[in-house]
Protein backbone atom coordinates (compact mmCIF):
# COMPACT_ATOMS: atom_id res chain seq x y z
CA UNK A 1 10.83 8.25 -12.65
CA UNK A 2 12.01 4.64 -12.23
CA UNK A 3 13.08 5.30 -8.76
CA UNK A 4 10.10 7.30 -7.57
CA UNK A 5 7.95 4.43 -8.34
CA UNK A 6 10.52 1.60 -6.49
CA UNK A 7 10.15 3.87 -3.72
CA UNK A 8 7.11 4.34 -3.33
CA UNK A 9 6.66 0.03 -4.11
CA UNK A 10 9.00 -0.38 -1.20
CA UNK A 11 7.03 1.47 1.28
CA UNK A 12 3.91 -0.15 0.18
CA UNK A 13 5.51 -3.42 0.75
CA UNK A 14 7.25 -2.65 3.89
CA UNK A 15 4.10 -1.97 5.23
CA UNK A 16 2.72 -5.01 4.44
CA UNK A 17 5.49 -7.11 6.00
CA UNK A 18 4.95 -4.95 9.16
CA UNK A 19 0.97 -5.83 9.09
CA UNK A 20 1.64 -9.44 8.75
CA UNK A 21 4.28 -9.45 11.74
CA UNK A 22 1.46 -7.80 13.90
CA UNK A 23 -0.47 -10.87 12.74
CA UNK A 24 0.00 -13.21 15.79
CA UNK A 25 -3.31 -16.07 14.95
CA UNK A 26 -1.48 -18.92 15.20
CA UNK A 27 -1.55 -21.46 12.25
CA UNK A 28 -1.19 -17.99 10.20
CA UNK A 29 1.57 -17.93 7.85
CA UNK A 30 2.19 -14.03 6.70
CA UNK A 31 1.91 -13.79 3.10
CA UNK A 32 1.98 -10.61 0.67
CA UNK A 33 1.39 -11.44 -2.90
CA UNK A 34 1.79 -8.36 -5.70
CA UNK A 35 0.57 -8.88 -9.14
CA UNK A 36 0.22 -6.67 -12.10
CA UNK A 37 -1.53 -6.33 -15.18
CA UNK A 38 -2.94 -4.22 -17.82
CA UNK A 39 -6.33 -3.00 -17.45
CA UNK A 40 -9.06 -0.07 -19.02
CA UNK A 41 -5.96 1.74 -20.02
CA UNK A 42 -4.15 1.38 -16.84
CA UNK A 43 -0.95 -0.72 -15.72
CA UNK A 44 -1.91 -1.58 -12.27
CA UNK A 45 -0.10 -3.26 -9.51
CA UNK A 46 -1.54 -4.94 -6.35
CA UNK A 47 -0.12 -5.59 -3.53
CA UNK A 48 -1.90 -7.90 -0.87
CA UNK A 49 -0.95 -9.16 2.33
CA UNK A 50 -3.00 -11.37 4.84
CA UNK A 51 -1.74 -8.94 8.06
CA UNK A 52 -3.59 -7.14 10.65
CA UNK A 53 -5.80 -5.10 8.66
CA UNK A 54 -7.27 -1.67 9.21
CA UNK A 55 -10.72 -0.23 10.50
CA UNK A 56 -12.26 2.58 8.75
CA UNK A 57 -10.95 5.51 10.81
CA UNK A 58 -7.50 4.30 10.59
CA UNK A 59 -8.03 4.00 6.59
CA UNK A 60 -9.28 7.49 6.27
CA UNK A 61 -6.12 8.76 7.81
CA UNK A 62 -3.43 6.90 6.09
CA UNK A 63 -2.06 9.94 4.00
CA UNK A 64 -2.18 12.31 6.63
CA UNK A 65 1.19 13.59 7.63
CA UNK A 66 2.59 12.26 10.76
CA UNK A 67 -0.02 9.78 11.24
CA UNK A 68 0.86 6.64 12.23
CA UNK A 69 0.25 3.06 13.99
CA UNK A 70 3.48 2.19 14.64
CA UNK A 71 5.31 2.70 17.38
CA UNK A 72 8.68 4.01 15.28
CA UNK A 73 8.88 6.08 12.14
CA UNK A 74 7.86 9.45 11.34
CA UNK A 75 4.40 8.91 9.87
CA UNK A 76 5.58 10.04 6.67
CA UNK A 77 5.50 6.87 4.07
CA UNK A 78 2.58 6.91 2.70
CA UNK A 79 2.76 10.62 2.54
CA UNK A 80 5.83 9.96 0.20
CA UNK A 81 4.13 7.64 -1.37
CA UNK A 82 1.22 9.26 -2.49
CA UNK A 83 2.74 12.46 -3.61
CA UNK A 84 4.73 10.35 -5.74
CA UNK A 85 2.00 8.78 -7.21
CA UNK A 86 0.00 12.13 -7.68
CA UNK A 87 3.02 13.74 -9.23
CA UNK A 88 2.76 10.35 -11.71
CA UNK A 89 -0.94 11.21 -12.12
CA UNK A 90 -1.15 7.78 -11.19
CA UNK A 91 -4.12 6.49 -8.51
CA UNK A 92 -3.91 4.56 -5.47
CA UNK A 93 -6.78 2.76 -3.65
CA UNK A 94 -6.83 0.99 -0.33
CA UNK A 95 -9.24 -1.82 0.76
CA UNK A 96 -8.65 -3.50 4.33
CA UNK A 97 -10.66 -5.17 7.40
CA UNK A 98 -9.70 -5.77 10.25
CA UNK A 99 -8.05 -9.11 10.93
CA UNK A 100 -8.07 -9.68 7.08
CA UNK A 101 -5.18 -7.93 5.64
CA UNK A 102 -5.29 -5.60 3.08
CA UNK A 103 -4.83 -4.69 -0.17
CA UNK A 104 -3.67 -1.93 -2.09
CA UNK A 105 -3.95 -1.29 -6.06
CA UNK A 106 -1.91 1.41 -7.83
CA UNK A 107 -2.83 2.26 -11.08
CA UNK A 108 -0.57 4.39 -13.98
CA UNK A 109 -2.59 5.70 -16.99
CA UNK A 110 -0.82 4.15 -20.15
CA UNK A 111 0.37 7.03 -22.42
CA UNK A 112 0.62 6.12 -25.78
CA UNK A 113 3.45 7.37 -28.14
């Protein structure tokens, strides 16, 4: 569904712009950069931004409902956005440091036919 997967895009992205605006090294500009491409029978997507970044324990949480590090919304994004991508059969990894931004790679088997 066309509109499953912009959602789920959007939230990936909005969280990026919100990890770059927690950014505050100065001489930083924010910068998220999404790609995609065609891979071992996968379409994948990657999005990438240069924001806060994430330690380990706040990466092993990120699809937990009602988790969050924000200070407004429900918790409940990347909850959306990973049933969406499980309902796709589609996979989702997350790689981050702290202080060096993260990045995020969605991939969607290719079904021939």
């Amino acid at each position: 569904d066309r509109d499953e997967v912009k959602r789920a895009l959007i939230n990936i992205i909005k969280n990026s712009m919100q990890a770059i605006d927690e950014n505050d090294t100065p001489g930083i500009m924010g910068r998220v950069n999404i790609e995609s491409f065609k891979n071992n029978g996968y379409y994948a997507v990657k999005i990438k931004d240069n924001g806060v970044g994430m330690d380990e324990e706040t990466q092993n949480k990120l699809f937990e409902p009602y988790f969050s590090t924000k200070s407004s919304g429900m918790g409940l994004g990347l909850v959306i956005t990973k049933k969406i991508l499980d309902d796709m059969n589609a996979r989702i990894n997350v790689k981050s440091s702290e202080g060096s931004g993260t990045e995020v790679e969605i991939m969607f088997k290719i079904v021939e036919g």
